[in-house]
Protein backbone atom coordinates (compact mmCIF):
# COMPACT_ATOMS: atom_id res chain seq x y z
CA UNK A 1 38.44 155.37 5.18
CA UNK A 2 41.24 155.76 2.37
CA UNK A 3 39.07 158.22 0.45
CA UNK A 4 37.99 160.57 3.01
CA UNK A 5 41.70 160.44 4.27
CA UNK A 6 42.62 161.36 0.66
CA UNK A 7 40.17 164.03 0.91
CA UNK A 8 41.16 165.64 4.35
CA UNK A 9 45.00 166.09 2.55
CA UNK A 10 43.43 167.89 -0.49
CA UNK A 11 41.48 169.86 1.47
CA UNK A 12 44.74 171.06 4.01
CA UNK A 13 46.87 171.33 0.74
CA UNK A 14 44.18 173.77 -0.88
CA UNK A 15 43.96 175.39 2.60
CA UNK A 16 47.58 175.95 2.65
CA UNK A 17 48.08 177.21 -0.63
CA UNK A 18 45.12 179.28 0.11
CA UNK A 19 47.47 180.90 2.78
CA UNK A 20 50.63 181.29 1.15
CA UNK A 21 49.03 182.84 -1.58
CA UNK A 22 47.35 185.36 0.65
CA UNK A 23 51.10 186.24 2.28
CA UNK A 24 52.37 187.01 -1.10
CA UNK A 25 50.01 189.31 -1.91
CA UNK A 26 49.97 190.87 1.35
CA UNK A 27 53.37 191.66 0.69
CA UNK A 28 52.51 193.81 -2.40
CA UNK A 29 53.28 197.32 -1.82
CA UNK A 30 50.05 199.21 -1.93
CA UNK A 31 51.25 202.28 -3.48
CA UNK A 32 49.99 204.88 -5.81
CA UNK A 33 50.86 205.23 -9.66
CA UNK A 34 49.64 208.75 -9.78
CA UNK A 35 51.68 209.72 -6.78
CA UNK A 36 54.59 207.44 -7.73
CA UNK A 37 54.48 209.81 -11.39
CA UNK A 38 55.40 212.84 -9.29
CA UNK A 39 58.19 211.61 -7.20
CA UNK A 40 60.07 210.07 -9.96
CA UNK A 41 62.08 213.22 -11.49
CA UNK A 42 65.22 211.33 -9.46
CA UNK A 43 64.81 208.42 -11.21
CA UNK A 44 63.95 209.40 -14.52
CA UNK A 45 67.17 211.00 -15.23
CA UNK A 46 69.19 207.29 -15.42
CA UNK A 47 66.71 204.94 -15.42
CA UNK A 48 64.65 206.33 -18.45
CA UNK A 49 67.00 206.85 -21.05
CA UNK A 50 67.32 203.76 -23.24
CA UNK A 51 70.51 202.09 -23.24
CA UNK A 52 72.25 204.54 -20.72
CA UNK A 53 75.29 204.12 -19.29
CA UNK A 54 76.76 205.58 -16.33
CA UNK A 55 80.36 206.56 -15.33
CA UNK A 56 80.10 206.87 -11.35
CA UNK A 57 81.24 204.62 -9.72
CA UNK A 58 82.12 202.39 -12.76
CA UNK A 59 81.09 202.44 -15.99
CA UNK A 60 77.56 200.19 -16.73
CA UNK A 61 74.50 199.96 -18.42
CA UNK A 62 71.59 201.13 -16.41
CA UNK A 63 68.94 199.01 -16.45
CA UNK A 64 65.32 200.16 -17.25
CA UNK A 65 62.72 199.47 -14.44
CA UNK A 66 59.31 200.33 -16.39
CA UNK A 67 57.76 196.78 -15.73
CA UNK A 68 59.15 195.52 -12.69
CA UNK A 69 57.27 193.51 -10.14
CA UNK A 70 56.67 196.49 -7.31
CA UNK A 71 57.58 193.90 -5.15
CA UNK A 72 60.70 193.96 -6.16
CA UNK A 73 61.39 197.50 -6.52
CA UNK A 74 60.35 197.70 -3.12
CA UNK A 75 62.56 195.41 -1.97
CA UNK A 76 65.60 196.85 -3.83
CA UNK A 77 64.92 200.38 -2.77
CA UNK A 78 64.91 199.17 0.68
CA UNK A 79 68.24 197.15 0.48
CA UNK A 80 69.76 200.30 -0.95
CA UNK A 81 68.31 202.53 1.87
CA UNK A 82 69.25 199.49 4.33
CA UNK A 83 73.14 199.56 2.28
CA UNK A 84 72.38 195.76 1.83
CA UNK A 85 72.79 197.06 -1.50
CA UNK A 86 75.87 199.75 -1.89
CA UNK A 87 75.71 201.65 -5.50
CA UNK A 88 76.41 205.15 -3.89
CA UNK A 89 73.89 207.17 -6.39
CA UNK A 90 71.31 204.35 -5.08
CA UNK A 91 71.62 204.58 -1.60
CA UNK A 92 71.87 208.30 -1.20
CA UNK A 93 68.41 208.29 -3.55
CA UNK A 94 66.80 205.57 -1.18
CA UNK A 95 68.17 207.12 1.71
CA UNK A 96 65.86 209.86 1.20
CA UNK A 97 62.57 208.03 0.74
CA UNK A 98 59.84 206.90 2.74
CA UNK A 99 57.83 203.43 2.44
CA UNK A 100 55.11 205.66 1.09
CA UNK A 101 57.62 206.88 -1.86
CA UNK A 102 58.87 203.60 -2.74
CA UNK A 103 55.57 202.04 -2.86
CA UNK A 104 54.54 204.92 -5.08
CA UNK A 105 57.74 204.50 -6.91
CA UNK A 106 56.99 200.96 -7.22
CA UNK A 107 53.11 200.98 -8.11
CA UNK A 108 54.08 203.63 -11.01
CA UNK A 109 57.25 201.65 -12.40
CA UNK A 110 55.33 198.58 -11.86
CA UNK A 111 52.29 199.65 -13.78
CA UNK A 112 51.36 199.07 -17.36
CA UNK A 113 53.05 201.81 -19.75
CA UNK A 114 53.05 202.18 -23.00
């Protein structure tokens, strides 16, 4: 009885990571890289120039986002939109994008590069 108790946890533990891992990925943005290459002429100007800095509304660096997780640019895009997040350059750029943009923003920044 001990083992096939031991075996019924595995199992459910398996099952549930089985799950969770499925949510995560559903939460990927499902965007397009070659769209995402033609929307990003407002981004390109700060966030492509190594080592930039900007003066408005304080000075600081900008930081580069070839390489991160979509996810995340996603996410940040949408807390700027949302003013969760409040750089005013940000939020008047996310302000004027749809999911579809910021998925294709995402997928593209998100993507290998060389």
């Amino acid at each position: 009885m001990h083992a096939s108790r031991t075996t019924l946890l595995a199992l459910l533990s398996s099952a549930c990571l089985g799950l969770l891992s499925q949510g995560a990925l559903a939460q990927t943005p499902a965007g397009s890289a070659e769209a995402g290459k033609g929307k990003l002429a407002m981004c390109i100007g700060c966030h492509g120039i190594e080592g930039y800095r900007t003066a408005y509304p304080d000075v600081y660096h900008v930081p580069k986002i070839y390489g991160q997780q979509p996810a995340y640019i996603v996410k940040a895009l949408q807390a700027y939109r949302s003013g969760e997040r409040s750089h005013p350059s940000m939020r008047g750029i996310a302000k004027g994008l749809t999911d579809a943009d910021m998925a294709d923003l995402a997928a593209y920044y998100g993507g290998p590069h060389k």
